[in-house]
Protein backbone atom coordinates (compact mmCIF):
# COMPACT_ATOMS: atom_id res chain seq x y z
CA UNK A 1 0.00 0.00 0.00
CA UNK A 2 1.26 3.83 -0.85
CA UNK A 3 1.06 6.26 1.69
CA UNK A 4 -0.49 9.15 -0.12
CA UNK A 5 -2.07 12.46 0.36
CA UNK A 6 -5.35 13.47 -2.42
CA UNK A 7 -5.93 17.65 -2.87
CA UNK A 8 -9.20 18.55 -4.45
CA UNK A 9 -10.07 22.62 -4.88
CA UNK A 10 -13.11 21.96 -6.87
CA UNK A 11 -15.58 23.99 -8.82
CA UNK A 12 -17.49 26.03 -5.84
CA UNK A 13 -14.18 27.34 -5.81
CA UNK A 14 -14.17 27.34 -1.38
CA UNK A 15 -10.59 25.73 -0.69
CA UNK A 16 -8.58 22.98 -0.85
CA UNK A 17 -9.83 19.74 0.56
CA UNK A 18 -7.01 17.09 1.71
CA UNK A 19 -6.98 13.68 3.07
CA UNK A 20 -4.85 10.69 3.75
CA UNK A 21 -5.44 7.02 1.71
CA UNK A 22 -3.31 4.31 2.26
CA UNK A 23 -4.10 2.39 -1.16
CA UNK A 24 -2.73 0.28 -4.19
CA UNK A 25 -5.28 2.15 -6.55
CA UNK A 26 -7.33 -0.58 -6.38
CA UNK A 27 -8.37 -0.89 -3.29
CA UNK A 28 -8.28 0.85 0.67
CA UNK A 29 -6.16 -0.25 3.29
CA UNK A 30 -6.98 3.12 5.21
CA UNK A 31 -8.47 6.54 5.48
CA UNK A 32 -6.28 8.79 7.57
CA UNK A 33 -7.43 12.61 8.99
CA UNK A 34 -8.80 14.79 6.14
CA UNK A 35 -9.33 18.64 6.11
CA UNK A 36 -10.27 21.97 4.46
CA UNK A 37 -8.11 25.57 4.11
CA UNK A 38 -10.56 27.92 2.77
CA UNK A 39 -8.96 30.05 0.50
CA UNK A 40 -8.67 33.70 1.17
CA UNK A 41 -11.05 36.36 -0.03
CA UNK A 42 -8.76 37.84 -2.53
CA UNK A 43 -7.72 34.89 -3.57
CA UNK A 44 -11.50 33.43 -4.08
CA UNK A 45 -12.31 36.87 -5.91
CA UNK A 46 -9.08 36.45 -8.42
CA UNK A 47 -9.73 32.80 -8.73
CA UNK A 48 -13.15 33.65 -10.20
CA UNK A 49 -11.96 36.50 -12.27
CA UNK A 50 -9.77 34.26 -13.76
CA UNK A 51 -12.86 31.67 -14.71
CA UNK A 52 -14.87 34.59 -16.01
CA UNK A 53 -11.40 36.22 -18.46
CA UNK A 54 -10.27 32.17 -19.32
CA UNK A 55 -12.38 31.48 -22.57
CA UNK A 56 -10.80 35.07 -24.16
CA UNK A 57 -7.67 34.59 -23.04
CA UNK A 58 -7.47 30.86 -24.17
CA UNK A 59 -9.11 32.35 -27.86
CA UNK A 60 -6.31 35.01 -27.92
CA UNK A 61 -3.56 32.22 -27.09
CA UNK A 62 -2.74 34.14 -23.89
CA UNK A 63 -3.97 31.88 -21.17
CA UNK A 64 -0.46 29.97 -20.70
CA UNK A 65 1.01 33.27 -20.27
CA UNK A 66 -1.08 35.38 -18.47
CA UNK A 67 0.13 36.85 -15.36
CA UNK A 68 -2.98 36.74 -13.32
CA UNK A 69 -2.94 33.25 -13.88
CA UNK A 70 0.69 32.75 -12.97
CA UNK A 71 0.49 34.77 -9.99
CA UNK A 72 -3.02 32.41 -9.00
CA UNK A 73 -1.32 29.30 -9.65
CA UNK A 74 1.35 30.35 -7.71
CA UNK A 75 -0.50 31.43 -4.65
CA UNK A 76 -3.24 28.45 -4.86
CA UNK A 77 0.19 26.25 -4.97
CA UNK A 78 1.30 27.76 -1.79
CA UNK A 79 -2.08 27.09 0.00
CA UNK A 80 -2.18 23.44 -1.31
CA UNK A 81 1.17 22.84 0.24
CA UNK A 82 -0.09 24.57 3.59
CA UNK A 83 -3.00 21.86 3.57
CA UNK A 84 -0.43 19.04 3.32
CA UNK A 85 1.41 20.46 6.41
CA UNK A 86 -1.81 20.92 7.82
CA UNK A 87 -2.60 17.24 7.61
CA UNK A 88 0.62 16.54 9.29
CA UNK A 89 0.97 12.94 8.00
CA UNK A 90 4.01 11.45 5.95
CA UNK A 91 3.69 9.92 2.45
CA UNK A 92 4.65 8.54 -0.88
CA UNK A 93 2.62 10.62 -3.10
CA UNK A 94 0.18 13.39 -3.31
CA UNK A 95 -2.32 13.85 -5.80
CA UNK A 96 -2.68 16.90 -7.20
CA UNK A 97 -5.89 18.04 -8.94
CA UNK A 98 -5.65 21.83 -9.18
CA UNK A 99 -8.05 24.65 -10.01
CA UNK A 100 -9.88 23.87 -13.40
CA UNK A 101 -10.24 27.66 -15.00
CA UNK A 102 -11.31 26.25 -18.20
CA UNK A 103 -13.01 22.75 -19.76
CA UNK A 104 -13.53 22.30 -23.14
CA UNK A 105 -13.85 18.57 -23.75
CA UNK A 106 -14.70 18.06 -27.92
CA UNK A 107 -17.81 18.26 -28.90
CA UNK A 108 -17.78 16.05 -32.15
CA UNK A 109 -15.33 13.33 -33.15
CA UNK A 110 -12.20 14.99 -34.46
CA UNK A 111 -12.45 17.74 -32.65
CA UNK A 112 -10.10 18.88 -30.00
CA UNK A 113 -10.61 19.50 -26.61
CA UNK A 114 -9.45 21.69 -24.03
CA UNK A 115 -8.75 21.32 -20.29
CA UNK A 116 -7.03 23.52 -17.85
CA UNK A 117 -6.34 23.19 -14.33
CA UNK A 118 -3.84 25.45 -13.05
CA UNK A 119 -1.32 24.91 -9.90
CA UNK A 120 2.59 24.27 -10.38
CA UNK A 121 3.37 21.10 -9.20
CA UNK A 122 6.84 21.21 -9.09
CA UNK A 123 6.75 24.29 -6.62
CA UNK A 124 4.49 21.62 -4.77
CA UNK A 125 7.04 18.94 -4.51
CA UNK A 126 10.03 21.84 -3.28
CA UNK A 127 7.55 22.68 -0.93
CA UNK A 128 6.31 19.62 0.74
CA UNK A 129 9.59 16.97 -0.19
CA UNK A 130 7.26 14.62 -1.43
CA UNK A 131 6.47 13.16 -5.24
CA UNK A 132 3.69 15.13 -7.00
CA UNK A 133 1.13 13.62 -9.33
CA UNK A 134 -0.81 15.62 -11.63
CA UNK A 135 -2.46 16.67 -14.68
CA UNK A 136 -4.91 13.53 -14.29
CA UNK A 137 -7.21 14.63 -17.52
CA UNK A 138 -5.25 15.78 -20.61
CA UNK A 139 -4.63 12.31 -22.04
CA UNK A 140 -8.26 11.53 -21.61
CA UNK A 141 -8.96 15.01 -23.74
CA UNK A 142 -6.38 14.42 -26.17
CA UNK A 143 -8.07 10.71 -26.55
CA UNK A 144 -11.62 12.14 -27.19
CA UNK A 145 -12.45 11.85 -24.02
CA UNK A 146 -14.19 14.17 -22.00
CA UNK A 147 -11.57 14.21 -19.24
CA UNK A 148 -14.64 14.42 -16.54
CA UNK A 149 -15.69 12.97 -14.36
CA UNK A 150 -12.26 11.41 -12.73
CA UNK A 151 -14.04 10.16 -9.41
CA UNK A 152 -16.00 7.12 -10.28
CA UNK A 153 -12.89 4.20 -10.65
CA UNK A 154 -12.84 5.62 -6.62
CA UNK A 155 -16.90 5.43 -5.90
CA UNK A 156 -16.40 2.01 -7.19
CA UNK A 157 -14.11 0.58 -4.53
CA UNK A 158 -16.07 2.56 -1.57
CA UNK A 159 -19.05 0.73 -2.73
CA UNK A 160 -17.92 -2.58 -3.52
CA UNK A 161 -20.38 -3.85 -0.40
CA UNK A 162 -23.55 -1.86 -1.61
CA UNK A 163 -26.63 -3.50 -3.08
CA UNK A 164 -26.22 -2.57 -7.08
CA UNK A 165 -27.54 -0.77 -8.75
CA UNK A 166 -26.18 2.43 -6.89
CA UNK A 167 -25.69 5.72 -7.90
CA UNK A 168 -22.82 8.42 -6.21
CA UNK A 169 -23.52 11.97 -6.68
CA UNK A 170 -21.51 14.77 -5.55
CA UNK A 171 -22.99 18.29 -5.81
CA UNK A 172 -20.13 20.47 -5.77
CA UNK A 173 -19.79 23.92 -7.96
CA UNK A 174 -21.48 21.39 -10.63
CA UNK A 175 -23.04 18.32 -10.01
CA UNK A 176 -22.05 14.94 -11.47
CA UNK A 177 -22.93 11.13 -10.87
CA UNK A 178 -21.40 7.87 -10.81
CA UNK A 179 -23.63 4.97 -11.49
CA UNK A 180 -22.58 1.24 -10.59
CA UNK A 181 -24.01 -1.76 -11.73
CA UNK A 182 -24.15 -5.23 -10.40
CA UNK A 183 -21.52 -6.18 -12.53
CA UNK A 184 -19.19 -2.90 -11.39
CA UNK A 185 -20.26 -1.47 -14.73
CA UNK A 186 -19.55 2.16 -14.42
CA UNK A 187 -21.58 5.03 -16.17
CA UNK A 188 -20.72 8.52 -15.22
CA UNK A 189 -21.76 12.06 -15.98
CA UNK A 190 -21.78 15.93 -15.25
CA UNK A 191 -25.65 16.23 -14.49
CA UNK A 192 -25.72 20.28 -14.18
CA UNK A 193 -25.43 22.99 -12.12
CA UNK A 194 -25.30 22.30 -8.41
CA UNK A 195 -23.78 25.04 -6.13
CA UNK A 196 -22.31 27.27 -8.35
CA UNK A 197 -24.93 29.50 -9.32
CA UNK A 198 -26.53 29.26 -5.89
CA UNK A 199 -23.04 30.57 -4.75
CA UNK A 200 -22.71 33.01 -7.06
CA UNK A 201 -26.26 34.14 -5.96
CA UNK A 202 -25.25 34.69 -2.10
CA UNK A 203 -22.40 36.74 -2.62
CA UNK A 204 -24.64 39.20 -4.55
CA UNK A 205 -27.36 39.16 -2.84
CA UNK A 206 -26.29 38.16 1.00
CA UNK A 207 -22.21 38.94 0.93
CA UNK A 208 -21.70 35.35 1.64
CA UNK A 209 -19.87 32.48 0.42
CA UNK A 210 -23.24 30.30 0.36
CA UNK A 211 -26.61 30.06 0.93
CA UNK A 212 -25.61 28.64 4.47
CA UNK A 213 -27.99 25.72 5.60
CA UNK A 214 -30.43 26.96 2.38
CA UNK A 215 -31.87 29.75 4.56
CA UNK A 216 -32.24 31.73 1.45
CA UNK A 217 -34.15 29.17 -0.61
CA UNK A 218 -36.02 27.85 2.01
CA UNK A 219 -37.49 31.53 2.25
CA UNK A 220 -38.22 31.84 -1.24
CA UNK A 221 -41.32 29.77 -3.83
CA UNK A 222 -39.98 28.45 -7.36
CA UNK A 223 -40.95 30.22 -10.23
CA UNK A 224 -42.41 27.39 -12.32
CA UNK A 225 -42.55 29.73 -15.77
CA UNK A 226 -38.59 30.40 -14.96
CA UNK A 227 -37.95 26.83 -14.05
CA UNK A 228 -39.62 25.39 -17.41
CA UNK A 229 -37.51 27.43 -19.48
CA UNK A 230 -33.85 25.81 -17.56
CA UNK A 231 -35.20 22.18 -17.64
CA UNK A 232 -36.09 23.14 -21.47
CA UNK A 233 -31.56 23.26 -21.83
CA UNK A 234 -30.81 20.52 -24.84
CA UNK A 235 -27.36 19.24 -22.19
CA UNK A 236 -30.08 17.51 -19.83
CA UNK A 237 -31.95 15.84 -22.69
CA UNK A 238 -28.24 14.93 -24.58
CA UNK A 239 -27.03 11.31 -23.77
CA UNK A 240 -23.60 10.79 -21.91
CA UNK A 241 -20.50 11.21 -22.31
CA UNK A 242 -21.13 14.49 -21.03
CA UNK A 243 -19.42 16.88 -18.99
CA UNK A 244 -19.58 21.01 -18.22
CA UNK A 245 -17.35 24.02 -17.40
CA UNK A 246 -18.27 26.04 -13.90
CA UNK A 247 -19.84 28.83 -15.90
CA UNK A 248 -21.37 26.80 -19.05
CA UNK A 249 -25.05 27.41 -18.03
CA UNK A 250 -24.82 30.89 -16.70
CA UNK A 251 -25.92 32.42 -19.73
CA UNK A 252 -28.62 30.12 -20.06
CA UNK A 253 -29.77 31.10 -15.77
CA UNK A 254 -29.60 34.85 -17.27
CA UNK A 255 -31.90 34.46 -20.34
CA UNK A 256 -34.19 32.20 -18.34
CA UNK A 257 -35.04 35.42 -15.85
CA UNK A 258 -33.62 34.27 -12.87
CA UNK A 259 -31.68 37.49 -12.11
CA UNK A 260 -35.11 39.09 -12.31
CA UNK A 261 -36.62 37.15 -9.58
CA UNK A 262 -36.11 38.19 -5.45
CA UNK A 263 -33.24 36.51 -4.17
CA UNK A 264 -34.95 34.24 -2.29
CA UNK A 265 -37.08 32.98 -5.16
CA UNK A 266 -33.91 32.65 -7.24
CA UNK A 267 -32.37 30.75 -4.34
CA UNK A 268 -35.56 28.26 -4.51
CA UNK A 269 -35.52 28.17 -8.31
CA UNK A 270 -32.11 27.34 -8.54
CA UNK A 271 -32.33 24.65 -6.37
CA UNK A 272 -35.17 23.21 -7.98
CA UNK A 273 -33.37 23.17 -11.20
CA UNK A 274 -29.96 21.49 -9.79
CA UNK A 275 -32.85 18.64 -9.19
CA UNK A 276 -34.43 19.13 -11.80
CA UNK A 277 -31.11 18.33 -13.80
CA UNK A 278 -30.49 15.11 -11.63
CA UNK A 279 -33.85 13.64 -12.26
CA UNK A 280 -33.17 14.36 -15.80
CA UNK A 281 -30.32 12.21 -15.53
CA UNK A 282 -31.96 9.13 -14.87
CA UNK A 283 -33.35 8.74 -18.36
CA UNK A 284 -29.60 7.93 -18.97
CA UNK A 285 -28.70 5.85 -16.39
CA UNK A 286 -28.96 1.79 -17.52
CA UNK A 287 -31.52 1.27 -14.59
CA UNK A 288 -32.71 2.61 -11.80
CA UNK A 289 -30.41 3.09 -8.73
CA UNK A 290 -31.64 1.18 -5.46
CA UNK A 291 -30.36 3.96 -3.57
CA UNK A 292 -28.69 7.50 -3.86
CA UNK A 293 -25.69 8.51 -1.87
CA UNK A 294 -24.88 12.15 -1.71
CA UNK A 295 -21.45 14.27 -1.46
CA UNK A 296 -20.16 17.67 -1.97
CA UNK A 297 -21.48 20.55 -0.19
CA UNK A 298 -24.67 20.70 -1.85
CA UNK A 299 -26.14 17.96 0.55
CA UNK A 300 -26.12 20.11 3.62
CA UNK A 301 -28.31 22.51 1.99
CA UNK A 302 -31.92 21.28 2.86
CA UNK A 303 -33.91 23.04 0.57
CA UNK A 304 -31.59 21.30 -2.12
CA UNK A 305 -31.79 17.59 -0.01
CA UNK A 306 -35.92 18.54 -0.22
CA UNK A 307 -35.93 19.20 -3.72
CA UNK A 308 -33.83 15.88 -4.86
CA UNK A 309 -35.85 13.85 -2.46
CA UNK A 310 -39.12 15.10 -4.24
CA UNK A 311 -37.64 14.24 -7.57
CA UNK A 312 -35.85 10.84 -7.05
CA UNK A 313 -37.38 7.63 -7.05
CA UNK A 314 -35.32 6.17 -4.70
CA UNK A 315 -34.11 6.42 -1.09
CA UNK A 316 -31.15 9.18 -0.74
CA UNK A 317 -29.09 9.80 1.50
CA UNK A 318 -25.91 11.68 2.98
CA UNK A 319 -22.50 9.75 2.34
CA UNK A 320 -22.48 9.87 5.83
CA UNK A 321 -24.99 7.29 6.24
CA UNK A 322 -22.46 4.42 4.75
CA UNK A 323 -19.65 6.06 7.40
CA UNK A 324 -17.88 8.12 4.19
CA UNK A 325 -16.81 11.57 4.89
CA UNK A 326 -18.93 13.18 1.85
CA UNK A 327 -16.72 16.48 2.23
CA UNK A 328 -13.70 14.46 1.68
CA UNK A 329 -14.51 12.10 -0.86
CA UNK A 330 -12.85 13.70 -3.69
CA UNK A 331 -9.68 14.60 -1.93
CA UNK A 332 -9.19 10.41 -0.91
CA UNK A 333 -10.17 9.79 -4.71
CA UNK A 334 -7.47 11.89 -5.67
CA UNK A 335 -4.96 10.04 -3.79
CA UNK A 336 -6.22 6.94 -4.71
CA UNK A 337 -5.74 7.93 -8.62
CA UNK A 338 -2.14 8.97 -7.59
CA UNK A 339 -1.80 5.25 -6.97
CA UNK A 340 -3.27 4.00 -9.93
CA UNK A 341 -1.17 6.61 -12.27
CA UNK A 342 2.24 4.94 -10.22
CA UNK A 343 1.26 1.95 -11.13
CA UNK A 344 0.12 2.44 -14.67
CA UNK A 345 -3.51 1.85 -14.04
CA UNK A 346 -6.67 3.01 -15.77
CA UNK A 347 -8.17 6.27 -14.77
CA UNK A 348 -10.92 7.07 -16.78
CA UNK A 349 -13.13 4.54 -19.10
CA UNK A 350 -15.82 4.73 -22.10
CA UNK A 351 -18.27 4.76 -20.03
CA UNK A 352 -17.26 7.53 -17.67
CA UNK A 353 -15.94 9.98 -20.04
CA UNK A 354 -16.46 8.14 -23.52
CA UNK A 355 -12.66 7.84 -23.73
CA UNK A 356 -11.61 5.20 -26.35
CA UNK A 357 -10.95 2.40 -24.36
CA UNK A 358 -9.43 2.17 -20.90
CA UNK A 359 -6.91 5.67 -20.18
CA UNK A 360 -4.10 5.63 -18.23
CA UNK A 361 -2.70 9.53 -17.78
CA UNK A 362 -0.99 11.80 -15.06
CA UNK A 363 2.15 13.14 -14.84
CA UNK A 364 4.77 12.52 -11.96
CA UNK A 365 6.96 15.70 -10.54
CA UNK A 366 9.83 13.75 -8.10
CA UNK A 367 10.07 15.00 -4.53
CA UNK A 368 12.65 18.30 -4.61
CA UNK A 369 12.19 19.19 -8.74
C-alpha cells in the first residue's frame, strides 16, 4: 500500500480539501485525517476573475502566459502545500488536482478539446519533499475523451459492499454522478449545475460564500414559468459522455429570468433546477439506482436535499450514512488515482468519459524538482 495524500479545490471554488489514503489504486487499506483551508477572499475573488477572463484569453492564445494566472497558480500552490502540512501525516505521493479555469472537452469526433487546471506542481514537490502527481485529464482530452468525471474508478471501490444498482452523486460547484451496476459497470456524468450559481447568488445578494444551511431558498417559492424554461436546456436531454465548465449554463440562468426574480425565489428556483437536472439524468442511467448517496457541499443545503428527495425515485441519502466523509470524498479519490497513475492503471473509461478504451494519464513531478 502507498502512503499518499489526495488535494481537491473543486468547482465552488471554497478551498482545498485534503486527506490521507493508504491504497494500491485498487483498493483501501486506510483513510487517515482529512481537512479543508478555505482560500482567502482575494484569492477566491481572483480565482473567479480568472474563470470569467479564461475562454478570451485561451481564444487570444494568452492563457499559458497570463500573469494573473501565474500569480493564481502560484498562490493556490502555496495554500495546497499549507494543507499538506496541515494534515501533518508522511507519504509517498500526493495527488494533485488543481483549479480547473477552463473545460472544453470536444464536442464532435475529431475535434479537439481543451482542459485547464492550473497549480505548479513542481513548486508543490520543493515545498512539501514529497512526489507530485498531476495533470490527471489531458490524455483523456487528447483521446476524445471528456476528461470528466475522474471520481467514479474511486466510488467504485467505496461501494464494492452496496446492493447494485447504486448511484454516487456529488454536488459540488457542478453536479455529477457515478452509477454502478451489479456487474461494477460504471456510467458517469456531469448532471448540471449544483452550487455554483446558488453561490454566485449569495455573494450578490447576502455577501456570503453560500446560501448557508439553504436559509435563502427555504425563504423563497420556485418560479415554475422560470424553471420550465432551464429544464427546457438541450445538455439535460443529450445522452452521456457528457461533462460542463463552472460557468457553461450561466448564460442560459440569465436568459431564463432568474436574475429578475427576489433573491430568495432565485435561491428556490435554482435549487429546484440542480434537481431538476439530476432527475433528468436518470433517463440515462442503464436502470434505476436502489439507492442514492450524496457528497459535496450541496447535501447540507436542505432546501436542495428537499428538492432531490421530491424528484428521485429512490431512497437518498448523505455519504455519511455508509460512514464516508462526503466532504472528503474527492480529496481520498485523488490520492487513490495517484496510486493507480504509479502503477500504470486506468483512470478514466468509455463509459465515464467516452474515452476510447481504458486511459491511463498523469504526470509525476519527483520529490525536490
Amino acid at each position: 500500500m502507498l502512503r499518499t495524500i489526495g488535494l481537491m479545490s473543486g468547482t465552488s471554488l471554497d478551498g482545498v480539501d485534503a486527506a490521507y489514503v493508504e491504497t494500491d489504486g485498487e483498493r483501501v487499506g486506510r483513510f487517515g485525517r482529512a481537512l479543508t483551508i478555505p482560500y482567502p477572499p482575494a484569492l477566491r475573488r481572483d480565482l473567479r476573475a480568472l474563470l470569467d477572463a479564461a475562454p478570451a484569453l485561451h481564444a487570444a492564445g494568452r492563457l499559458a502566459g497570463d500573469p494573473a494566472l501565474l500569480d493564481c497558480a502560484r498562490r493556490l500552490t502555496e495554500h495546497h502545500a499549507e494543507a499538506v502540512a496541515a494534515l501533518g501525516a508522511p507519504a509517498d505521493l500526493i495527488g494533485f488536482h488543481g483549479q480547473t479555469i477552463l473545460h472544453r472537452p470536444a464536442a464532435r469526433p475529431g475535434e479537439r478539446g481543451h482542459t485547464w487546471q492550473i497549480g505548479d506542481p513542481a513548486l508543490l514537490a520543493r515545498r512539501t519533499g514529497v512526489e507530485v502527481v498531476h495533470d490527471f485529464r489531458s490524455a483523456d482530452v487528447a483521446a476524445g475523451g471528456q476528461g470528466a468525471p475522474l471520481v467514479p474508478v474511486f466510488h467504485r471501490v467505496l461501494a464494492e459492499a452496496l446492493p447494485k444498482p447504486v448511484a454516487l452523486l456529488n454536488l459540488g460547484g457542478v453536479g455529477n454522478v457515478t452509477w454502478i451496476g451489479e456487474g461494477g459497470e460504471l456510467v458517469a456524468f456531469d448532471t448540471g449545475p449544483a452550487n455554483g450559481p446558488l453561490d454566485d447568488l449569495a455573494r450578490r445578494a447576502l455577501g456570503q460564500d453560500c446560501d448557508r444551511d439553504g436559509a435563502l431558498a427555504a425563504a423563497g417559492r420556485v418560479d415554475a414559468a422560470v424553471l420550465a424554461r432551464l429544464s427546457a436546456h438541450p445538455y439535460l436531454a443529450a445522452p452521456p459522455p457528457k461533462s460542463l465548465d463552472r460557468l457553461d449554463f450561466d448564460r442560459a440562468i440569465r436568459e431564463a429570468g432568474v436574475p429578475g426574480l427576489a433573491p430568495a425565489d432565485a435561491a428556490a428556483t435554482l435549487a429546484a433546477f440542480c434537481a431538476a437536472c439530476v432527475a433528468a439524468a436518470v433517463r440515462h442511467l442503464p436502470a434505476p439506482p436502489r439507492q442514492w448517496l450524496v457528497a459535496g457541499g450541496g447535501r447540507r443545503n436542505p432546501a436542495l436535499m428537499r428538492a432531490l428527495e421530491a424528484a428521485l425515485a429512490a431512497p437518498l441519502r448523505p455519504a455519511e450514512a455508509e460512514g464516508w466523509d462526503g466532504d472528503a470524498l474527492e480529496a481520498q479519490a485523488f490520492g487513490v488515482l495517484a496510486a493507480r497513475v504509479a502503477r500504470g492503471l486506468p483512470l478514466t473509461f468509455p463509459g465515464t468519459t467516452g474515452a476510447p478504451r481504458p486511459m491511463t494519464g498523469g504526470r509525476r513531478v519527483p520529490a525536490f524538482s
